[in-house]
Protein backbone atom coordinates (compact mmCIF):
# COMPACT_ATOMS: atom_id res chain seq x y z
CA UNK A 1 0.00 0.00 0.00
CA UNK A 2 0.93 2.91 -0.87
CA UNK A 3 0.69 6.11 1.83
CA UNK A 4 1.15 10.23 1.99
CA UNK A 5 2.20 11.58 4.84
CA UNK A 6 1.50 15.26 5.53
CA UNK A 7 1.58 17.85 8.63
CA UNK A 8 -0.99 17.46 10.11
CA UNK A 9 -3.62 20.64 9.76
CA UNK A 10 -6.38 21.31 11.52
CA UNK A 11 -9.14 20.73 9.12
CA UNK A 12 -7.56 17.40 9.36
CA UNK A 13 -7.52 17.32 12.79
CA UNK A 14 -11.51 18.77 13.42
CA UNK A 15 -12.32 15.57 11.00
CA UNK A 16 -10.45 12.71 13.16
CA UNK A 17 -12.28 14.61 16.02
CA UNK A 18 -15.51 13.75 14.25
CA UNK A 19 -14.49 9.64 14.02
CA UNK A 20 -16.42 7.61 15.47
CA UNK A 21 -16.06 3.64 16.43
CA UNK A 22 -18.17 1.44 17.46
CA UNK A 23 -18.80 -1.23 20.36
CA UNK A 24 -15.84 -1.55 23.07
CA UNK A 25 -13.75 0.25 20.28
CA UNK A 26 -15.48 3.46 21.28
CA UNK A 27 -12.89 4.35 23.72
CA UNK A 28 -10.96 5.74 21.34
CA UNK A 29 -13.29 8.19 20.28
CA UNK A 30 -12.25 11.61 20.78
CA UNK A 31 -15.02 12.78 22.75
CA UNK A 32 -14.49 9.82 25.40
CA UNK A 33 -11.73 12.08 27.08
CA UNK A 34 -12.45 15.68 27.01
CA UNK A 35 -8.69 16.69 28.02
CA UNK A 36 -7.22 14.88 25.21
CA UNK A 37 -9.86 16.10 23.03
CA UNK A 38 -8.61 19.73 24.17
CA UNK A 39 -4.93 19.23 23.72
CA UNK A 40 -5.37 17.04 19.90
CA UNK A 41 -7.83 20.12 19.17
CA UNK A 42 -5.62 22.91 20.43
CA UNK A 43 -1.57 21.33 19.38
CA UNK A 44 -1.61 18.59 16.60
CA UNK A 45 -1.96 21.20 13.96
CA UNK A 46 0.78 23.49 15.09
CA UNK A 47 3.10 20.86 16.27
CA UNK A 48 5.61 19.51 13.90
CA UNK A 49 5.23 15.85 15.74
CA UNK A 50 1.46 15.21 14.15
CA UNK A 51 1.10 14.29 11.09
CA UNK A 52 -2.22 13.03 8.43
CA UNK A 53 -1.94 9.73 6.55
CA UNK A 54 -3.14 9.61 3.42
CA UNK A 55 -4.11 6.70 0.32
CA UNK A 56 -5.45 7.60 -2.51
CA UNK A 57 -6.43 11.09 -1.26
CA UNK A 58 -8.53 9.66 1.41
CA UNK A 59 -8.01 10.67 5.18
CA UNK A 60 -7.36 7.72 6.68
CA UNK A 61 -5.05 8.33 9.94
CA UNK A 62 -2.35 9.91 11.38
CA UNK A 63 0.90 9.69 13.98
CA UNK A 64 2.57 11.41 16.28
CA UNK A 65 6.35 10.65 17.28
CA UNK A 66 7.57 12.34 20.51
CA UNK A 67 10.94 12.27 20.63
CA UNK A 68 12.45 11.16 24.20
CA UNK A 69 16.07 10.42 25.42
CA UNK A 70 18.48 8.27 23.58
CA UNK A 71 16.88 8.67 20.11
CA UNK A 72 13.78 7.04 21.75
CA UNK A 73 10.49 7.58 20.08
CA UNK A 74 7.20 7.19 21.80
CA UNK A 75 4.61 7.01 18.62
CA UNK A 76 0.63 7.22 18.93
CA UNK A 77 -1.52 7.07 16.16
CA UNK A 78 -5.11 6.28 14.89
CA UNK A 79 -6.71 4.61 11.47
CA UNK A 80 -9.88 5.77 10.39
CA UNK A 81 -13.20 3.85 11.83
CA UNK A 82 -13.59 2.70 7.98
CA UNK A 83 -10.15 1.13 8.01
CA UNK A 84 -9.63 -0.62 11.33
CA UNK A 85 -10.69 -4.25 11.74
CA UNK A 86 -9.90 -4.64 7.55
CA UNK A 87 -6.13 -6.19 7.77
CA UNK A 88 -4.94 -2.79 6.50
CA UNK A 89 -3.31 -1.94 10.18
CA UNK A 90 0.43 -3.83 9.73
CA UNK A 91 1.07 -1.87 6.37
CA UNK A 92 0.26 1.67 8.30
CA UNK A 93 2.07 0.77 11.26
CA UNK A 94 5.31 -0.26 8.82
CA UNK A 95 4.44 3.12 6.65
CA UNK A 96 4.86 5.28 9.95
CA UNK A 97 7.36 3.61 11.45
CA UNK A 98 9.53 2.94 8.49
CA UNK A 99 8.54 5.76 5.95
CA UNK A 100 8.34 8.36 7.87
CA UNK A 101 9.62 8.20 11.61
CA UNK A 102 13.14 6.68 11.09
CA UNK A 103 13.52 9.52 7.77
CA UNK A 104 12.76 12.02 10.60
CA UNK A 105 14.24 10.86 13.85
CA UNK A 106 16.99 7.78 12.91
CA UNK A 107 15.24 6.13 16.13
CA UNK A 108 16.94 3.52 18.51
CA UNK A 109 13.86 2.65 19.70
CA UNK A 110 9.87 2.81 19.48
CA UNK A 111 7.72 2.53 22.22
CA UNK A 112 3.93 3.40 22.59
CA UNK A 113 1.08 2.37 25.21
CA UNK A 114 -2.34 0.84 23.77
CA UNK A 115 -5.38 -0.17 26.10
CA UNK A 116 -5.03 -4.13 27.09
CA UNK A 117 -8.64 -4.88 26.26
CA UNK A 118 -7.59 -4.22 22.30
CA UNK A 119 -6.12 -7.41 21.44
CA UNK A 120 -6.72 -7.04 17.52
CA UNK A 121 -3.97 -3.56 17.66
CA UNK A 122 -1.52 -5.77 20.65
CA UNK A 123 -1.09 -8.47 18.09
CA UNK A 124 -0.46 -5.83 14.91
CA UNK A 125 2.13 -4.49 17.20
CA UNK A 126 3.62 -7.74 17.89
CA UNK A 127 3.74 -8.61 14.64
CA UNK A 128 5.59 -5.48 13.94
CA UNK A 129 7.69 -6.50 16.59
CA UNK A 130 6.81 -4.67 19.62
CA UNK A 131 6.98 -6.61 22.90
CA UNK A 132 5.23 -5.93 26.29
CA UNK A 133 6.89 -4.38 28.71
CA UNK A 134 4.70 -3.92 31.12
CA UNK A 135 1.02 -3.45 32.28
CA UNK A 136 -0.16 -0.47 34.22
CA UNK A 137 -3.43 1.61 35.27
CA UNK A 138 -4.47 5.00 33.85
CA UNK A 139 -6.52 7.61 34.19
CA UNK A 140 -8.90 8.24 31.36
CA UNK A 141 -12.18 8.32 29.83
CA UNK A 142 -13.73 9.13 33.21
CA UNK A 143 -12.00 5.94 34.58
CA UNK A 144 -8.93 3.72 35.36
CA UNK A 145 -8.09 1.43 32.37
CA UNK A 146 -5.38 -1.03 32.08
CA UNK A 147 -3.19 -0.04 29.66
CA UNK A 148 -0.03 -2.13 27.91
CA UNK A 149 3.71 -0.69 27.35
CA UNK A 150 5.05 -2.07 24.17
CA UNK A 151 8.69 -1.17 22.79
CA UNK A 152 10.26 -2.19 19.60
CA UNK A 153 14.64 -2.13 19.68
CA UNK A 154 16.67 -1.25 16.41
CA UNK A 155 19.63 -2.62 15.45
C-alpha cells in the first residue's frame, strides 16, 4: 500500500475529532476524554510531531512521534473507523514507522502504550515487533483502564 504523509492541519484534525467507532472500540473516540480532546484540538496542527496519513487522497489516519532520550520515540496514532478491523493496520504501522519516523528521527527505539482490552492492535504491534513491557493503570475516559507498554529495539 501505498501512503502520503502530511503535517498534520487542523481541518484534518476537526475531522479525526468527528471519528467515530463502534462497540468496546469506542474508547478511542475523541469525545471519550475531554482533556485529550482539548490538547489534539488545540496542538496537533501546530506541532511539527502530528502528522495526516493519506491513500489515494482519502483521510485515513495519522501519527505522532515524541521524541524522548536516547533517540527514543514514543509514537501514537489512529486509522480511520472505515479502516480498522480490515487487515490494513500492519502496512500503516510499517508506513509510519519505516517511511516516515526513522527519515525524521533515525530512532533507537519505538515505544507506545495501547489499552489491554484491544487485542486485535496488541497483536499488529507484535507482529511489527513490539513486545510488552509492562502493564499499568491510567486515568482516562472518566476511569482507570489497564493499559499495555510495548517497545520495539533497532539494530
Amino acid at each position: 500500500m501505498v501512503y502520503q504523509f502530511k503535517l498534520i492541519s487542523q481541518e484534518e484534525v476537526e475531522r479525526i475529532i468527528s471519528w467515530n467507532y463502534d462497540g468496546i472500540y469506542s474508547f478511542y473516540n475523541m469525545d471519550e476524554d475531554l482533556e485529550d480532546l482539548k490538547e489534539f484540538r488545540e496542538d496537533a496542527a501546530s506541532n511539527e510531531n502530528y502528522w495526516s496519513v493519506y491513500q489515494r487522497d482519502h483521510l485515513i489516519g495519522f501519527f505522532s512521534f515524541h521524541e524522548h532520550e536516547d533517540n527514543h520515540i514514543e509514537i501514537g496514532l489512529g486509522m480511520c473507523p472505515d479502516k480498522v478491523g480490515k487487515g490494513e493496520g500492519f502496512s500503516f504501522l510499517e508506513a509510519g514507522l519505516l517511511q516516515k519516523a526513522v527519515e525524521l528521527y533515525r530512532p533507537t527505539s519505538f515505544g507506545m502504550a495501547v489499552a489491554e482490552f484491544n487485542k486485535r492492535a496488541i497483536i499488529v504491534y507484535q507482529r511489527a515487533g513490539f513486545q510488552i513491557t509492562h502493564l499499568f493503570m491510567q486515568q482516562t475516559n472518566g476511569g482507570e483502564f489497564q493499559f499495555v507498554e510495548m517497545k520495539k529495539e533497532l539494530v
